[in-house]
Protein backbone atom coordinates (compact mmCIF):
# COMPACT_ATOMS: atom_id res chain seq x y z
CA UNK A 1 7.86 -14.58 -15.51
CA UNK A 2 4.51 -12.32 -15.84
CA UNK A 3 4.23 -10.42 -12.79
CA UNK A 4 0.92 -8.54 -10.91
CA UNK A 5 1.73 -4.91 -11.43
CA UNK A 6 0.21 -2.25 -10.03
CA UNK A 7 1.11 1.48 -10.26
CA UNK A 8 -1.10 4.39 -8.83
CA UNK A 9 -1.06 7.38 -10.57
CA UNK A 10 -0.57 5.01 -13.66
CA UNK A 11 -3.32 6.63 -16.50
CA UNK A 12 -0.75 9.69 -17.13
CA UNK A 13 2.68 10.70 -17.65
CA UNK A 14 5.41 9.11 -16.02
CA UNK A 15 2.88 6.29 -14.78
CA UNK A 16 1.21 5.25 -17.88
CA UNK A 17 4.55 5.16 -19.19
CA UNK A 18 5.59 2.70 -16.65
CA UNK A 19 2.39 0.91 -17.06
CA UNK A 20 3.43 0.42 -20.78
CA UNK A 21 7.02 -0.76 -19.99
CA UNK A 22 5.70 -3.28 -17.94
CA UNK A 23 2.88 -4.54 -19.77
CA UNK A 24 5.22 -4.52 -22.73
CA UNK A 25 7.41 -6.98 -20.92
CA UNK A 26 4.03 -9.35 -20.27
CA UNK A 27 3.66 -8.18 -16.71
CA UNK A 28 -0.38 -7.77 -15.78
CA UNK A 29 -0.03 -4.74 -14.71
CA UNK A 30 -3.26 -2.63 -13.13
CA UNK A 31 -3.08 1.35 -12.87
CA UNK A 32 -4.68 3.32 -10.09
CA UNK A 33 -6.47 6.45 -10.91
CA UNK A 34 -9.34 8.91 -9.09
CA UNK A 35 -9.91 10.50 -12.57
CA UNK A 36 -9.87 10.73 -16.13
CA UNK A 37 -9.68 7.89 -19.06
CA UNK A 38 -8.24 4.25 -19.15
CA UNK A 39 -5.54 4.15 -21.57
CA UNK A 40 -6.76 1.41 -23.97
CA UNK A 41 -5.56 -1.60 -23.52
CA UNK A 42 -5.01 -1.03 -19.77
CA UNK A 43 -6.63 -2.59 -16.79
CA UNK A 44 -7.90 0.54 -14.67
CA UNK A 45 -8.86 0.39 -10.95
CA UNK A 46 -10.36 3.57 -9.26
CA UNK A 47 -8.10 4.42 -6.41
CA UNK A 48 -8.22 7.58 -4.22
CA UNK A 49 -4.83 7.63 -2.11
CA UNK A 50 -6.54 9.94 0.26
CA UNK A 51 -9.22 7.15 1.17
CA UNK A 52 -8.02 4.29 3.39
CA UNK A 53 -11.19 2.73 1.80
CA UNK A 54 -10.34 2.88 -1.78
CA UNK A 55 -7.11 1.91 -1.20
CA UNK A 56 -7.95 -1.46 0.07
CA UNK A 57 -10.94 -1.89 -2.46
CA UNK A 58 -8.44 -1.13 -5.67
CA UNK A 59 -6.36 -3.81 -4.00
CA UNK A 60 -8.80 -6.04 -3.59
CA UNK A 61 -9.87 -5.23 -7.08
CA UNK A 62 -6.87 -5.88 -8.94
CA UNK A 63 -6.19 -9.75 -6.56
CA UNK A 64 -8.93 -10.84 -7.85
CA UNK A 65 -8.44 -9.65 -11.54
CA UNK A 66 -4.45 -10.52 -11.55
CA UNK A 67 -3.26 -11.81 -8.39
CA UNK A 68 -1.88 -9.73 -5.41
CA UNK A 69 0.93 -7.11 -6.29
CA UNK A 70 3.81 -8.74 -6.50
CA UNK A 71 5.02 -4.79 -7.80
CA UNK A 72 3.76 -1.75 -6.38
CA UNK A 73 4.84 1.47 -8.04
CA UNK A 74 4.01 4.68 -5.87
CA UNK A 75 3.42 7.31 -8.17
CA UNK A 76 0.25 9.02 -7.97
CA UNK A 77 0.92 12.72 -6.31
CA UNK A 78 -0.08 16.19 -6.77
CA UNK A 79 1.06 19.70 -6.89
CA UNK A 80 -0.83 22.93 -5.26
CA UNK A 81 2.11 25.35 -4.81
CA UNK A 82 1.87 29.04 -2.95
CA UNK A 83 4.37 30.75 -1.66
CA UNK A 84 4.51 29.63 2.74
CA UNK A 85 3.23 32.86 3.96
CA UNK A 86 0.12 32.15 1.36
CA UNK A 87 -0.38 29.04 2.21
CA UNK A 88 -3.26 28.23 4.47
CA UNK A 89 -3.34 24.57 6.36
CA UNK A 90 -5.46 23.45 4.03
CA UNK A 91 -3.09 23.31 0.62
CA UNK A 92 -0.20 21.67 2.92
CA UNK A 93 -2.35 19.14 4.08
CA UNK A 94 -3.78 17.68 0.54
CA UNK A 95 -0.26 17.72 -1.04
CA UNK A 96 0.83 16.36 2.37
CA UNK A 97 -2.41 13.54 2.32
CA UNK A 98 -1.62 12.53 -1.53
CA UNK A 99 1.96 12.33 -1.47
CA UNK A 100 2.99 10.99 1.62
CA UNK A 101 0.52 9.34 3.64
CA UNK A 102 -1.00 8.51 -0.08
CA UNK A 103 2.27 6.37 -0.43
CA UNK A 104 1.44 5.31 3.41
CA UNK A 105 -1.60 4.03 2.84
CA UNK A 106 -0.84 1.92 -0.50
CA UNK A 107 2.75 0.78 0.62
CA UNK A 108 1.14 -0.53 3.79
CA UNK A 109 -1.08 -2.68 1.55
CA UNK A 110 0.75 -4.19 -0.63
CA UNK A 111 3.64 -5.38 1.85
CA UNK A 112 1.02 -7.46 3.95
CA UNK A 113 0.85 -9.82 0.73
CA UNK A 114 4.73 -9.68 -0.19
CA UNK A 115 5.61 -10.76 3.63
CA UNK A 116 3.39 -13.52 3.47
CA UNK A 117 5.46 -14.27 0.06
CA UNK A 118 8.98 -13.72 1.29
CA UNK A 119 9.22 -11.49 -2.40
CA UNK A 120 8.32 -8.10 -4.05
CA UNK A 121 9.64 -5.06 -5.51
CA UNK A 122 8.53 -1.62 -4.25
CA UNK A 123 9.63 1.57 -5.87
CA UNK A 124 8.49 5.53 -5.28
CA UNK A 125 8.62 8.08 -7.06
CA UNK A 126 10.07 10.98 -5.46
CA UNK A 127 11.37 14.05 -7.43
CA UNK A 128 15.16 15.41 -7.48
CA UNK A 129 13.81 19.01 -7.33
CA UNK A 130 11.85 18.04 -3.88
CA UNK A 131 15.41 17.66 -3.10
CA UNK A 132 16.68 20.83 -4.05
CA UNK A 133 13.97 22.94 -3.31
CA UNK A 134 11.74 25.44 -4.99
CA UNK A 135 10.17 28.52 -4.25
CA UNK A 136 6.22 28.30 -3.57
CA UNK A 137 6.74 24.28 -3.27
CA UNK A 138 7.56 24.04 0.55
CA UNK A 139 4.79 21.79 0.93
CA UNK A 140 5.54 19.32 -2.30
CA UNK A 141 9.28 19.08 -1.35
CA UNK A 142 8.37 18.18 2.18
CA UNK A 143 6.55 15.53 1.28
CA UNK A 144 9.14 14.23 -1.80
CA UNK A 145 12.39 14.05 0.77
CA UNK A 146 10.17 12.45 3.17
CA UNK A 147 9.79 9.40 1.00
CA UNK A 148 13.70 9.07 0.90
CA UNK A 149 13.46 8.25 5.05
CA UNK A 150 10.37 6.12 4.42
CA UNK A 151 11.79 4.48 1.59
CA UNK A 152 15.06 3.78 3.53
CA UNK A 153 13.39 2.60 6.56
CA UNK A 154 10.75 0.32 5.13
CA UNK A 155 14.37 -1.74 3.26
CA UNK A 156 15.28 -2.32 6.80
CA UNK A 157 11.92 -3.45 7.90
CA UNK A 158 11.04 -5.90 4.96
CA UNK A 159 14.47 -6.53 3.29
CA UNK A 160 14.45 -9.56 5.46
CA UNK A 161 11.95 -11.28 4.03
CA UNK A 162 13.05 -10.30 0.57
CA UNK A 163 11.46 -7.43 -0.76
CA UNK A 164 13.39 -4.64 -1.90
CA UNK A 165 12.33 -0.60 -1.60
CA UNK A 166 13.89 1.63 -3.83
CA UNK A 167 13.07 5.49 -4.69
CA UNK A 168 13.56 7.17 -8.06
CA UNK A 169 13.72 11.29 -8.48
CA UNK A 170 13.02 12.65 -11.74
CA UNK A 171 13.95 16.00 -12.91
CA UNK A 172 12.30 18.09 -15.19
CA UNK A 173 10.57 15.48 -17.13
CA UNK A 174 8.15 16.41 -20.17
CA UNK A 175 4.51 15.82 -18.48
CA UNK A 176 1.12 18.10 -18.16
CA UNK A 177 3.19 18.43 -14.39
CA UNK A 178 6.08 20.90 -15.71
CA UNK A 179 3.94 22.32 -18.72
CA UNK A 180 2.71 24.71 -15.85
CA UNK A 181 6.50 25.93 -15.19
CA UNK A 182 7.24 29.31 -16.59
CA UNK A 183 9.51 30.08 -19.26
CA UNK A 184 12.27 31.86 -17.16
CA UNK A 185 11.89 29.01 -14.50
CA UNK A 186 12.62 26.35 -17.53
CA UNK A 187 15.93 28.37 -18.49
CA UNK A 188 17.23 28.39 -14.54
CA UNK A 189 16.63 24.71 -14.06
CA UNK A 190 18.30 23.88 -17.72
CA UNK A 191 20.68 25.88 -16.29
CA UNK A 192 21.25 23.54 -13.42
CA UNK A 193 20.84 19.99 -15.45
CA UNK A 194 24.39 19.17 -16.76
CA UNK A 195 22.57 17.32 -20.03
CA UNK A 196 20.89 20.33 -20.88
CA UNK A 197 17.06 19.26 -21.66
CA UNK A 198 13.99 17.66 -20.45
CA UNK A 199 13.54 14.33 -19.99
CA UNK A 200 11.05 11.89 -21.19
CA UNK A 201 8.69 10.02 -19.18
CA UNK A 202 9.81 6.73 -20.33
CA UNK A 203 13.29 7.61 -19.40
CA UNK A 204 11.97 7.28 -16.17
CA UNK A 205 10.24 4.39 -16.25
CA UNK A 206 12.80 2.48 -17.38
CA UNK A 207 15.03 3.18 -14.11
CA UNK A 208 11.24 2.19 -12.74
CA UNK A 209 11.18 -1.03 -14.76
CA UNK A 210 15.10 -1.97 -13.95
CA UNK A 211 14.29 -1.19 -9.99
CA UNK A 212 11.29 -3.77 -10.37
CA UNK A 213 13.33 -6.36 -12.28
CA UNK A 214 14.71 -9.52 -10.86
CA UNK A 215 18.15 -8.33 -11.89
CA UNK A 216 17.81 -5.48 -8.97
CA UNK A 217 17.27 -8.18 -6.67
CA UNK A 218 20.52 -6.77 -4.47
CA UNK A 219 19.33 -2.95 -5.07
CA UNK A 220 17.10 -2.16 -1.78
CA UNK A 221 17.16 1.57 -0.34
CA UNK A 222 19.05 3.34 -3.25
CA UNK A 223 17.72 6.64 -4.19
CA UNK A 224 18.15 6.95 -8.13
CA UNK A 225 17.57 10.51 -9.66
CA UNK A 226 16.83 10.54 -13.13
CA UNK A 227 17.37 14.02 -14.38
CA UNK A 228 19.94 14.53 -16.45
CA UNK A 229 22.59 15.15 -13.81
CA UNK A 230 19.71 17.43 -11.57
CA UNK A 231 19.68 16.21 -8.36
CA UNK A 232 23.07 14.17 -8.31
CA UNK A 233 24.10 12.90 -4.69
CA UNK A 234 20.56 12.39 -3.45
């Protein structure tokens, strides 16, 4: 049954790989994005997580072009790291106003349709090394093991009415993202993934895609990292 997708963050990486799995399975799926180019072959909707505004335009947006989200796939987030005594309010606060309250803002509007509906999948995408922690990253991780208690308390909130909420937390996964890490800090965290490499970004989305699926329909409030052994016992 084709499906209204939507997936913010969706024109890159892991999301546009998501996007793909999902279209490729006849979903209509619609990606979020504040920048950059359309994939073809994609329906793009400007959305700026930051901007309670946007958010309910993009949704607007993509109802009328597909139907209401019947999938919502948190993904958009950034990076800005420092080391904590570096870090002025400022950098916490636009990780902490992408990531978090970002996932707020678009969660909040896509569940008003799916209770109406008594059905929906909702899955974020948190990170396994928010988990573990990182040096100069005290603001990312806060706002990545955050979405495990959000994630976890939402199931409770709207399991009742059918809608599942699951997180997924990918390890070092080959995107523009981890291009940045250093050479040294790629040998310490192969060090620490039992499977020995990088991951792709459509090994991700298709724990993404199986989360979303009706055969996850009894899945709500797992946290499922996807890095090579990284992160196990999240």
């Amino acid at each position: 049954m084709s499906r209204s997708v939507f997936i913010t963050g969706g024109n890159r990486g892991i999301g546009l790989a998501v996007a793909r799995a999902m279209a490729a399975d006849g979903d209509r799926v619609a990606i979020g994005h504040r920048a950059g180019e359309v994939p073809e072959g994609l329906r793009g909707v400007h959305c700026e997580v930051t901007d309670q505004q946007s958010v309910e335009n993009a949704f607007a947006e993509v109802t009328a072009a597909q139907g209401a989200p019947e999938v919502l796939v948190a993904n958009a987030g950034i990076t800005r790291d420092a080391l904590l005594l570096r870090m002025d309010d400022a950098t916490f606060d636009e990780v902490l106003d992408t990531n978090l309250r970002g996932v707020f803002r678009t969660v909040r509007a896509a569940a008003s349709h799916m209770l109406a509906e008594r059905r929906g999948r909702i899955v974020l995408l948190s990170s396994a090394l928010g988990f573990l922690g990182s040096p100069g990253q005290t603001n990312y991780a806060a706002t990545k093991t955050a979405l495990l208690g959000f994630a976890r308390s939402l199931a409770w909130e709207l399991g009742p009415r059918g809608i599942t909420v699951n997180l997924v937390a990918p390890g070092i996964i080959e995107t523009d993202m981890t291009e940045k890490l250093s050479d040294r800090r790629m040998r310490d965290t192969m060090r620490m993934t039992p499977l020995g490499r990088p991951g792709s970004a459509e090994e991700v989305a298709a724990a993404v895609r199986f989360l979303a699926s009706e055969d996850a329909g009894y899945i709500t409030g797992a946290a499922l990292p996807v890095g090579g052994g990284i992160g196990m016992g999240i």
